[in-house]
PDB file of N, CA and C in Angstrom:
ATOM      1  N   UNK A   1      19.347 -31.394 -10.110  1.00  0.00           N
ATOM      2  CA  UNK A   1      20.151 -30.185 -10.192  1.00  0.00           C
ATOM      3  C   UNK A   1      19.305 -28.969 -10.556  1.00  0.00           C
ATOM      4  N   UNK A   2      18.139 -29.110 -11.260  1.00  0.00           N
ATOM      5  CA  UNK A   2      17.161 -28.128 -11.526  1.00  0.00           C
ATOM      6  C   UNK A   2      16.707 -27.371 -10.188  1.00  0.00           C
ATOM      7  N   UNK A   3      16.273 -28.461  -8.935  1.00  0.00           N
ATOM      8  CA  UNK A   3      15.836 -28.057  -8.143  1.00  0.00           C
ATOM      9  C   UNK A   3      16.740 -26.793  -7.669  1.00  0.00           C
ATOM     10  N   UNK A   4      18.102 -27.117  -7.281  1.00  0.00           N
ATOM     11  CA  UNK A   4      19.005 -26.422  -6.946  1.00  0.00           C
ATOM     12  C   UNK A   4      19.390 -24.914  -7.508  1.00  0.00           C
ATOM     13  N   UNK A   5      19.647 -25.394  -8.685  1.00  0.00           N
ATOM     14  CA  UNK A   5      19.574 -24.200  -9.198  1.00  0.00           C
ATOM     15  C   UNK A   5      18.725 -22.828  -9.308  1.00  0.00           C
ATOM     16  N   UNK A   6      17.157 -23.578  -9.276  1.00  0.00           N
ATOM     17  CA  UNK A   6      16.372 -22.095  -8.752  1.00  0.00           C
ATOM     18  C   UNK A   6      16.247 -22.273  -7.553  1.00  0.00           C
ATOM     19  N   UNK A   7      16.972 -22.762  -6.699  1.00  0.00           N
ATOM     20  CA  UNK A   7      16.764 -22.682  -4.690  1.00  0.00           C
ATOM     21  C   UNK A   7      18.340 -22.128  -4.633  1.00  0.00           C
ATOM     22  N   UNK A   8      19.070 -21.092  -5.142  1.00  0.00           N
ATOM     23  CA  UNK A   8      20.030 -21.030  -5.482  1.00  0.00           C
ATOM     24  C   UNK A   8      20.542 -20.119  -3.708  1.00  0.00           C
ATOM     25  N   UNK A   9      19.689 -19.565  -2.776  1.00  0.00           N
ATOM     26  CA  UNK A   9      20.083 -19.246  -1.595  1.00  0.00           C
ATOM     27  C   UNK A   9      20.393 -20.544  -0.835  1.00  0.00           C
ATOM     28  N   UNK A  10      19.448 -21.335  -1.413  1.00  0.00           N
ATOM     29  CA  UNK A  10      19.821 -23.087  -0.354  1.00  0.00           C
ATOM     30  C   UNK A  10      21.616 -23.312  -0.353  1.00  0.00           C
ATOM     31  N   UNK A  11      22.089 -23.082  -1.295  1.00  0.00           N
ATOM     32  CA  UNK A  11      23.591 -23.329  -1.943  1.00  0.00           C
ATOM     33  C   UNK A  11      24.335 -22.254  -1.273  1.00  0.00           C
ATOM     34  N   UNK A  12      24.129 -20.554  -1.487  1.00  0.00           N
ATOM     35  CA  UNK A  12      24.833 -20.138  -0.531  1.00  0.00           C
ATOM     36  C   UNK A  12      24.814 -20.042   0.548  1.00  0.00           C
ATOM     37  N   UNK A  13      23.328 -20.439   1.218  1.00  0.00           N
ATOM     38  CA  UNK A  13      23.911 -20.527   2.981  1.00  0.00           C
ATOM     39  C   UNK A  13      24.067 -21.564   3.301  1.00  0.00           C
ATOM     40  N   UNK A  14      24.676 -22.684   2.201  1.00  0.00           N
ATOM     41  CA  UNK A  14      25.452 -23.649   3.189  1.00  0.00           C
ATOM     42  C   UNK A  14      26.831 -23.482   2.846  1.00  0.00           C
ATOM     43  N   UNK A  15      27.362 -22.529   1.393  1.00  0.00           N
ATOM     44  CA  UNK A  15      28.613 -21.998   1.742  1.00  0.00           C
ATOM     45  C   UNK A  15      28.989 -21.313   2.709  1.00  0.00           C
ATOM     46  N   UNK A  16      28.259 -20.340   2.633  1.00  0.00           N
ATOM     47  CA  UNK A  16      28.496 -19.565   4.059  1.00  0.00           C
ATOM     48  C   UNK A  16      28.632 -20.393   5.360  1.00  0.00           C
ATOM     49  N   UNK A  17      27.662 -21.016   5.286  1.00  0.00           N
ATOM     50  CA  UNK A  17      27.394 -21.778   6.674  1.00  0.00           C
ATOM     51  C   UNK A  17      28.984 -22.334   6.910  1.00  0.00           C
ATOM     52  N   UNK A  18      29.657 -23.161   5.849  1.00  0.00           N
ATOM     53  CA  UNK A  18      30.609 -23.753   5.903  1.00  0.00           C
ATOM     54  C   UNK A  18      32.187 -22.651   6.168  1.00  0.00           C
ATOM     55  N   UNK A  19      32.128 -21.782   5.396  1.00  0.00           N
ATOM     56  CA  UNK A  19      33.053 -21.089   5.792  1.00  0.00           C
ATOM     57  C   UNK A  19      33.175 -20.491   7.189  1.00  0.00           C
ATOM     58  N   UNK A  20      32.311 -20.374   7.438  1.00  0.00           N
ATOM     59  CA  UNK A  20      31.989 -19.906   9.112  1.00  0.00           C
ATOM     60  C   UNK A  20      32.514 -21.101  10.129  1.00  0.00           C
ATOM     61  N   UNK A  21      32.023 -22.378  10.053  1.00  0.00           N
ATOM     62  CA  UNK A  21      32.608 -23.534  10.767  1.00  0.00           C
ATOM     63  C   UNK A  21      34.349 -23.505  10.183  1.00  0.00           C
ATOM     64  N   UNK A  22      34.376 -22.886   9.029  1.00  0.00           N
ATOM     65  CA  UNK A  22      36.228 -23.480   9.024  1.00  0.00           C
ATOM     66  C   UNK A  22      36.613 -22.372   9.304  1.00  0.00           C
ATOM     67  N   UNK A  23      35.666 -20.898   9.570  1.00  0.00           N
ATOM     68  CA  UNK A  23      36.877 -20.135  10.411  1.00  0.00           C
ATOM     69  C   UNK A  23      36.986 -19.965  11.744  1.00  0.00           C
ATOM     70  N   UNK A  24      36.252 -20.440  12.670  1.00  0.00           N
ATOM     71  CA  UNK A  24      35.928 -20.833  13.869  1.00  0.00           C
ATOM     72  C   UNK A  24      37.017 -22.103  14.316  1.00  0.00           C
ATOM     73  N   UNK A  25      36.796 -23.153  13.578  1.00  0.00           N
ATOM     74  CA  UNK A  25      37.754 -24.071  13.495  1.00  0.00           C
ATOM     75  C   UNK A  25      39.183 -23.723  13.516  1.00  0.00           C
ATOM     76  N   UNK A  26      39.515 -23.075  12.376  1.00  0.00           N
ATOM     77  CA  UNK A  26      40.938 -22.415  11.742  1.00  0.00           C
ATOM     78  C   UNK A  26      41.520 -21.620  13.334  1.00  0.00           C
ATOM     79  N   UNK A  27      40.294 -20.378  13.641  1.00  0.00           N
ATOM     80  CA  UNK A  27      40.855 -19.368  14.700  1.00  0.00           C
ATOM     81  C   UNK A  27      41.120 -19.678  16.108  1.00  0.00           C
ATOM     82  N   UNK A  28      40.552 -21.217  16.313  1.00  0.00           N
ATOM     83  CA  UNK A  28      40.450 -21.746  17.676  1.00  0.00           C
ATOM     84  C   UNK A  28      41.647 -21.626  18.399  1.00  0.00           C
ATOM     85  N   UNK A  29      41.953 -20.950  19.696  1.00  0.00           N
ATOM     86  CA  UNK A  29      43.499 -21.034  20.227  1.00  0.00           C
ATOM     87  C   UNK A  29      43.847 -21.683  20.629  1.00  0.00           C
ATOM     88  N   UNK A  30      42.715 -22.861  21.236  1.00  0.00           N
ATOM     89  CA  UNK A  30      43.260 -23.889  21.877  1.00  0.00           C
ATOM     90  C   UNK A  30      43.396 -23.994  23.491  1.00  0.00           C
ATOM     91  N   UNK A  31      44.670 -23.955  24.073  1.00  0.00           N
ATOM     92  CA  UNK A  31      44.944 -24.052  25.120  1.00  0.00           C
ATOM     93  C   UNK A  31      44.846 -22.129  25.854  1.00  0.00           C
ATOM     94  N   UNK A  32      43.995 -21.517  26.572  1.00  0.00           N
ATOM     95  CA  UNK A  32      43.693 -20.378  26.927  1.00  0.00           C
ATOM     96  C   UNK A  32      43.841 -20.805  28.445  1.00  0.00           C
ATOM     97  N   UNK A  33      45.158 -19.605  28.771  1.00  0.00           N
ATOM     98  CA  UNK A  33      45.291 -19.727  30.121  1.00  0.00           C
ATOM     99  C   UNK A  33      44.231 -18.380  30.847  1.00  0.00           C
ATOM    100  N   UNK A  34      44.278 -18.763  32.248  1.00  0.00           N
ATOM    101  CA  UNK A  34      43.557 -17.356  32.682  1.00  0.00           C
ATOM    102  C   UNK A  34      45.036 -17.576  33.961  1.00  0.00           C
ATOM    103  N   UNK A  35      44.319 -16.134  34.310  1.00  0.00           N
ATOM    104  CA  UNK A  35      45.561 -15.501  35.466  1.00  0.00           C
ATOM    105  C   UNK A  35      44.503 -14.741  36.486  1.00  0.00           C
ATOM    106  N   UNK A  36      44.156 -15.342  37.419  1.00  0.00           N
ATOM    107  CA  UNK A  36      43.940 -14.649  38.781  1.00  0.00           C
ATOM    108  C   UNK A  36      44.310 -12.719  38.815  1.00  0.00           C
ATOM    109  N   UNK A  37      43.766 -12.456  39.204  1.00  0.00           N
ATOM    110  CA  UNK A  37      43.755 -11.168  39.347  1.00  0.00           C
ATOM    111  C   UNK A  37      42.926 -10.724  40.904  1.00  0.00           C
ATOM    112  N   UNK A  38      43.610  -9.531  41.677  1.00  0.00           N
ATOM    113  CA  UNK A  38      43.096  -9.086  42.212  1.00  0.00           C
ATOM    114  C   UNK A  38      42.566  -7.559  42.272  1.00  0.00           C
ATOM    115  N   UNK A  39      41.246  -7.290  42.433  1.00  0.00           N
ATOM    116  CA  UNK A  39      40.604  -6.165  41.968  1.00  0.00           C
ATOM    117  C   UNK A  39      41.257  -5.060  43.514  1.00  0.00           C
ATOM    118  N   UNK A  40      40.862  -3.934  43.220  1.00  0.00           N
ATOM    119  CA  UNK A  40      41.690  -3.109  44.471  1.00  0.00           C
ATOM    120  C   UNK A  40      40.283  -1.776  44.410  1.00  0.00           C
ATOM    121  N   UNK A  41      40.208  -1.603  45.673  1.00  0.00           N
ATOM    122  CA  UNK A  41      39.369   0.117  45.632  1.00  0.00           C
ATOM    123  C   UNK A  41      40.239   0.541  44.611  1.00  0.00           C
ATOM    124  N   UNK A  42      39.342   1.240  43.861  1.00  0.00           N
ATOM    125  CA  UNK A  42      39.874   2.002  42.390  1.00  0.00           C
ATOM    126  C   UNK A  42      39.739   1.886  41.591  1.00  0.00           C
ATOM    127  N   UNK A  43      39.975   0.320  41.209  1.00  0.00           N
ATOM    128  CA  UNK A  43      40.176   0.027  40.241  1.00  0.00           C
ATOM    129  C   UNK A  43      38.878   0.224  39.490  1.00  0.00           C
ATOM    130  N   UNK A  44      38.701   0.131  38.020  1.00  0.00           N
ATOM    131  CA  UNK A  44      38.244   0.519  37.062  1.00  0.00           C
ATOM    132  C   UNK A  44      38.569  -0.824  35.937  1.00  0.00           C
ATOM    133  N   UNK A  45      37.091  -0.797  35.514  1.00  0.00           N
ATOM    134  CA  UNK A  45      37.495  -2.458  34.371  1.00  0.00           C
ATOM    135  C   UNK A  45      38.337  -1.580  33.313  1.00  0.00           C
ATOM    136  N   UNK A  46      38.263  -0.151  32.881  1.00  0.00           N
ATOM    137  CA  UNK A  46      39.413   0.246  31.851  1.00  0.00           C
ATOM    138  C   UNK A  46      40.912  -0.105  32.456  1.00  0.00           C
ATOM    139  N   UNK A  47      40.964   0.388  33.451  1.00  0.00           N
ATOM    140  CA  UNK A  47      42.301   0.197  34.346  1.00  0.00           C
ATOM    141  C   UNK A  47      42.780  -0.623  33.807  1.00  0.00           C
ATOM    142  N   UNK A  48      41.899  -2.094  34.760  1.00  0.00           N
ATOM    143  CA  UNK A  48      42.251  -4.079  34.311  1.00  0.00           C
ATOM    144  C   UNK A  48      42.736  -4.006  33.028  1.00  0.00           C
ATOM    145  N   UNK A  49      41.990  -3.614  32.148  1.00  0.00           N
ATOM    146  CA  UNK A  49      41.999  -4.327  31.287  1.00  0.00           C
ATOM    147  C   UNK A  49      43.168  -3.741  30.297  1.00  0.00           C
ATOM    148  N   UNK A  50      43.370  -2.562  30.481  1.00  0.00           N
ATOM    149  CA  UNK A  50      44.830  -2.097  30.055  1.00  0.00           C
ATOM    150  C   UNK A  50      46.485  -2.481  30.876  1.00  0.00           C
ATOM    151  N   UNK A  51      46.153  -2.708  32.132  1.00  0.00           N
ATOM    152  CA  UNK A  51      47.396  -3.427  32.719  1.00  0.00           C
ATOM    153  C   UNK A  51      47.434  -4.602  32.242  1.00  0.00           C
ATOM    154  N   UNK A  52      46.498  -5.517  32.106  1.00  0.00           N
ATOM    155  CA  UNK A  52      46.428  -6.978  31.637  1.00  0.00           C
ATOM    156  C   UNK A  52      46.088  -7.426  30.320  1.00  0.00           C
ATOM    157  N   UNK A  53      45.506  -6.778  29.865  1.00  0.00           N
ATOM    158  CA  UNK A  53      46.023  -6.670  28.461  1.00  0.00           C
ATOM    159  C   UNK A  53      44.881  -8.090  28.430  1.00  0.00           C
TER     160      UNK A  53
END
């Protein structure tokens, strides 16, 4: 435990490390549909991406 204690970054980046895997985990959506789209003269990726959201 000595060791640990003065390697005391070893300890928080595997908290960190860990909270990062359980919020990745936690935020996962899962099932992600996609939807076909067709692009048109004009269009603009701001356009897309505000009609489709």
């Amino acid at each position: 435990m000595r060791w640990l204690r003065e390697k005391q970054y070893i300890m928080i980046l595997g908290i960190v490390s860990l909270l990062i895997i359980a919020y990745i985990i936690i935020t996962d959506e899962g099932d992600i549909s996609y939807e076909p789209i067709t692009v048109k003269e004009g269009d603009t990726l701001w356009t897309l991406a505000d009609r489709y959201k």
